[in-house]
Protein backbone atom coordinates (compact mmCIF):
# COMPACT_ATOMS: atom_id res chain seq x y z
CA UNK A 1 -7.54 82.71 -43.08
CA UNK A 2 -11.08 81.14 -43.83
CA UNK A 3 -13.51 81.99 -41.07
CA UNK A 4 -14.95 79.04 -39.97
CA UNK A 5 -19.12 78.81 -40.21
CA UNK A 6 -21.59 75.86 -39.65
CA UNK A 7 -24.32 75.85 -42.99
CA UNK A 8 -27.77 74.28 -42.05
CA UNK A 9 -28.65 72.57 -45.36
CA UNK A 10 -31.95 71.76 -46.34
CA UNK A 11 -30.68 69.75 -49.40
CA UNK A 12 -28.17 69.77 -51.90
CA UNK A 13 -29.66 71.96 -54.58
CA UNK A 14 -30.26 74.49 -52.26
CA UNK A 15 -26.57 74.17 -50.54
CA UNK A 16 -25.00 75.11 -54.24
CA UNK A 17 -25.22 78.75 -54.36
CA UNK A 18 -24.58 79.74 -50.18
CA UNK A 19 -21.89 77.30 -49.99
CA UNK A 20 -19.90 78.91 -52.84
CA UNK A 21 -20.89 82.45 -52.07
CA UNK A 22 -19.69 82.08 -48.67
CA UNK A 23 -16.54 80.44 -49.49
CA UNK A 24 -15.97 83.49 -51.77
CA UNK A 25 -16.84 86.43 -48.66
CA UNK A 26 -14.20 84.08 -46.76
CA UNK A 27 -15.95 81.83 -45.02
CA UNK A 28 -15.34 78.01 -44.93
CA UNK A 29 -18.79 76.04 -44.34
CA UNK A 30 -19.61 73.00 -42.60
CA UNK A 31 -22.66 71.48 -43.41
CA UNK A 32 -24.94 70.57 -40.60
CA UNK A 33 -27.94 68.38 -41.62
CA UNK A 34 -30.73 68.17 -39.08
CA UNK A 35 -34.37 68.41 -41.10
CA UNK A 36 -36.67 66.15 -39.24
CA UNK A 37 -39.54 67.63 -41.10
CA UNK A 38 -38.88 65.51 -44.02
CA UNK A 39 -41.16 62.81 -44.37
CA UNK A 40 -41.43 60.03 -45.66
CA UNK A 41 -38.28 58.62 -44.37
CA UNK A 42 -37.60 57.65 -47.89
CA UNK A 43 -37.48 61.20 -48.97
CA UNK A 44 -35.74 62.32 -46.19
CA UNK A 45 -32.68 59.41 -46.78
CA UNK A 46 -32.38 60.17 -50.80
CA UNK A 47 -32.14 64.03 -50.16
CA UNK A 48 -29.41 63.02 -47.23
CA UNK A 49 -27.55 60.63 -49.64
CA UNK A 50 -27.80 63.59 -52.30
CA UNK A 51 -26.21 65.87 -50.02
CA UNK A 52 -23.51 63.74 -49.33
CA UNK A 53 -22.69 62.77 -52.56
CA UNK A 54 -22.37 66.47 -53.82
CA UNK A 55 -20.41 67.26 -50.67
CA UNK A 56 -18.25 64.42 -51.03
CA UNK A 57 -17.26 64.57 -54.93
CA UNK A 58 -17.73 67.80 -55.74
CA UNK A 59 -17.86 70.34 -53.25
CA UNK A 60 -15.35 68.63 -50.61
CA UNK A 61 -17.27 70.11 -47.48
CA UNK A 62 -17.83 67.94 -44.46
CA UNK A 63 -21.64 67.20 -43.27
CA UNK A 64 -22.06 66.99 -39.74
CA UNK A 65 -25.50 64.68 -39.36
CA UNK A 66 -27.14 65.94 -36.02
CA UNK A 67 -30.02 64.88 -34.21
CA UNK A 68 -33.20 64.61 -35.94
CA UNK A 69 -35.83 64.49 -33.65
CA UNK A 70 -39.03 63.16 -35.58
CA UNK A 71 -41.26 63.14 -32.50
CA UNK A 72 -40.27 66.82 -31.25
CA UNK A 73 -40.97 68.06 -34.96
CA UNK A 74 -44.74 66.16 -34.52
CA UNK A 75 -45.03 68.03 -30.72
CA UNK A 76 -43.80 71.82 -32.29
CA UNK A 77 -44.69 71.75 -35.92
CA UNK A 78 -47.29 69.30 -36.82
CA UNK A 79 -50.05 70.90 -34.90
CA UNK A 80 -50.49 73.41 -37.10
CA UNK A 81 -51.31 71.99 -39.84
CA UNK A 82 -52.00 73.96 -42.38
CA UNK A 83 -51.41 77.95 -40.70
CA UNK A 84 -48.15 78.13 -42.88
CA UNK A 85 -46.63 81.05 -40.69
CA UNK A 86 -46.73 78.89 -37.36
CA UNK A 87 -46.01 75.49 -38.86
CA UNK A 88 -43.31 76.61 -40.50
CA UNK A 89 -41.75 79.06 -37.57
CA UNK A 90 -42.10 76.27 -34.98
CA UNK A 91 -40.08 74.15 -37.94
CA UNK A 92 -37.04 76.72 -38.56
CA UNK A 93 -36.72 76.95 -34.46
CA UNK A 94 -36.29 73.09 -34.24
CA UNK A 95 -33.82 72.85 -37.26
CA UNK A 96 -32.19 76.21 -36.63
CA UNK A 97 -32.02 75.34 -32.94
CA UNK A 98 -30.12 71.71 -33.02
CA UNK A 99 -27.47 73.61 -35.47
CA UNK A 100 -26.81 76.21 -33.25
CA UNK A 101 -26.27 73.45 -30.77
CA UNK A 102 -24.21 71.42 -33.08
CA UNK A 103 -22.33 75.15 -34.29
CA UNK A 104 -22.05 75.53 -30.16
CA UNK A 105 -20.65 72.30 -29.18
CA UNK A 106 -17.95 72.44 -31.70
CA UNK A 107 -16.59 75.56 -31.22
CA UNK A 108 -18.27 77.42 -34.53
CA UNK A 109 -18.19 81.30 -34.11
CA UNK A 110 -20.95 81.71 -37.28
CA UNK A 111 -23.94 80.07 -38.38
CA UNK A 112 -26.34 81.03 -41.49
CA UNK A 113 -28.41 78.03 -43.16
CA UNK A 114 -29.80 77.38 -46.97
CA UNK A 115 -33.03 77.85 -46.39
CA UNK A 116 -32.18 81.72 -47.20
CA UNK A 117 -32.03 80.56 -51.15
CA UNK A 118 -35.23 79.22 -51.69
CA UNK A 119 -38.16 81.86 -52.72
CA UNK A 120 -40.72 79.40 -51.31
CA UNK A 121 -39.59 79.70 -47.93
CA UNK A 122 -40.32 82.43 -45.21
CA UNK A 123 -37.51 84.33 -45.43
CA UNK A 124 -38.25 86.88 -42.83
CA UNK A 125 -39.25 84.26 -40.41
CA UNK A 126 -36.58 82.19 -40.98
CA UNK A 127 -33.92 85.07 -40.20
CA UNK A 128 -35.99 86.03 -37.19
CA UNK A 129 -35.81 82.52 -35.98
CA UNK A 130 -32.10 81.97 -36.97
CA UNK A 131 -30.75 85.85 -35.47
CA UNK A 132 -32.79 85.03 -31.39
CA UNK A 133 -31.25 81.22 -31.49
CA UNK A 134 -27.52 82.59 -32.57
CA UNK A 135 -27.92 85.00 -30.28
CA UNK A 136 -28.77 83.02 -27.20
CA UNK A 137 -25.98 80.34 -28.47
CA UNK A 138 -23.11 83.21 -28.58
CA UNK A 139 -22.64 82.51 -32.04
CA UNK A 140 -22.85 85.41 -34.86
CA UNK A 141 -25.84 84.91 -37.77
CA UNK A 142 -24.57 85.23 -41.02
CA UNK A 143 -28.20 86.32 -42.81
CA UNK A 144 -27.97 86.71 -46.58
CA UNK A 145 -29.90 86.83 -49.35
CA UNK A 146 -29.40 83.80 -51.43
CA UNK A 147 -32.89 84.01 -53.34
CA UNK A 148 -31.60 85.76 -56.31
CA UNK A 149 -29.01 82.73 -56.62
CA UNK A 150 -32.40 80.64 -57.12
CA UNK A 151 -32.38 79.94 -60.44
CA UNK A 152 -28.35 79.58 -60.85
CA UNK A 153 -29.29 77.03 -57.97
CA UNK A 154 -31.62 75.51 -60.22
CA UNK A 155 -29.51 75.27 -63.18
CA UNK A 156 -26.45 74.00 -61.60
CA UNK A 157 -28.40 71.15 -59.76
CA UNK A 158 -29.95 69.78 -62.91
CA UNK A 159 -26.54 69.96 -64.53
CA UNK A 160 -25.16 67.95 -61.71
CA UNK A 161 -27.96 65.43 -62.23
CA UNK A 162 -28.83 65.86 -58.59
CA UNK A 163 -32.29 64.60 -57.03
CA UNK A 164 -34.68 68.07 -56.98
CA UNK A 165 -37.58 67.85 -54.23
CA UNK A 166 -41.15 69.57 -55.60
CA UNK A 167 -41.41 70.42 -51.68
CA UNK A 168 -39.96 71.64 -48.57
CA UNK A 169 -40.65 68.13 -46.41
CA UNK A 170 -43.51 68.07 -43.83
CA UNK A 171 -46.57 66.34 -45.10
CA UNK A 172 -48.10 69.87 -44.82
CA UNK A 173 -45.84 71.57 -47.76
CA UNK A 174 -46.05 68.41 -50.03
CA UNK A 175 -50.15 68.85 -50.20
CA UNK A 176 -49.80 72.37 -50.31
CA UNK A 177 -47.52 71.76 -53.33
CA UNK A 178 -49.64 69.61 -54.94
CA UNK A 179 -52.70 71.75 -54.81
CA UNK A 180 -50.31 75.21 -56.43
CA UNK A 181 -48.90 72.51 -59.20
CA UNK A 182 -53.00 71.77 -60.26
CA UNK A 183 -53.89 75.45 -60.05
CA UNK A 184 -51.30 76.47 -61.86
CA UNK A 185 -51.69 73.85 -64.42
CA UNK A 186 -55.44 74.86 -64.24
CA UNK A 187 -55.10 78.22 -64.77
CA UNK A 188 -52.48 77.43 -68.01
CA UNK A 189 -55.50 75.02 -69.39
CA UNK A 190 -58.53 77.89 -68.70
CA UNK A 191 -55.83 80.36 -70.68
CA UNK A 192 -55.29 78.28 -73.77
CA UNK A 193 -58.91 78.03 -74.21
CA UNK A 194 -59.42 81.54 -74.25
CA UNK A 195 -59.87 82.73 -77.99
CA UNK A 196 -56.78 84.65 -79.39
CA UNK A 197 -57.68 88.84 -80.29
């Protein structure tokens, strides 16, 4: 019998990979959608809608939509800024938090989230964050691995035609984004100048 287990999804491109892995170790996922860190509100609605649409016609999971608390994100992330490790801690405890909640309320046993597949994220800090709020929900974490699924991820998701993000949400990861996409595409400019030995 399929153990049930509440997924935190960051998006659907990420979701791919964890949802079927899981379903394969036995699980059976529920998605739980709570990213208040996505701005604008634009953004936020088209990854929501792509979520939904994948979940709907081709995965046939349920998404739960919890709480998304914009001002709370603006009292425990937003100030700061920039200091990656903090912002982004004081994020995953707000997300990770309402699932557990959510996982809590509704009589989930297990809880792991997507954010484990991306290799732009903090993966130890995100497992920290996720193992102390299971914990103190009474629910079990379910930490895995899903980075090496990254590019599968990747592949699937453009094969699906789904909407791809070029960053995590806040206003904070899209500038810091930006700036790697111009050094990298600075450094690829300053290399094909070089002359050829």
């Amino acid at each position: 019998m399929p153990i049930p287990l509440l997924l935190h999804a960051c998006c659907g491109p990420c979701s791919l990979e964890p949802l079927r892995l899981l379903r394969e170790e036995g699980f059976e996922p529920a998605i739980c959608w709570t990213n208040p860190n996505i701005q604008p509100l634009a953004e936020h609605d088209l990854r929501l809608r792509t979520l939904r649409d994948w979940a709907a016609d081709v995965a046939h999971v349920e998404v739960i939509v919890a709480a998304d608390d914009r001002d709370a994100w603006e009292r425990a992330a937003a100030p700061h800024g920039f200091d990656r490790e903090r912002r982004c801690r004081a994020c995953y405890a707000l997300r990770l938090a309402e699932s557990c909640r959510v996982a809590h309320e509704r009589g989930f046993g297990h809880i792991s989230t997507t954010l484990a597949v991306s290799p732009y994220q903090l993966f130890e800090t995100c497992n920290e964050v996720l193992v102390a709020l299971a914990k103190h929900n009474g629910l079990t974490p379910v930490v895995r691995d899903f980075r090496p699924r990254y590019p599968e991820a990747t592949r699937r998701s453009r094969e699906l035609g789904m909407y791809r993000q070029n960053y995590c949400g806040c206003r904070f990861s899209a500038a810091e984004a930006a700036i790697e996409r111009h050094e990298r595409r600075d450094a690829r400019k300053a290399k094909a100048k070089q002359p050829r030995t």
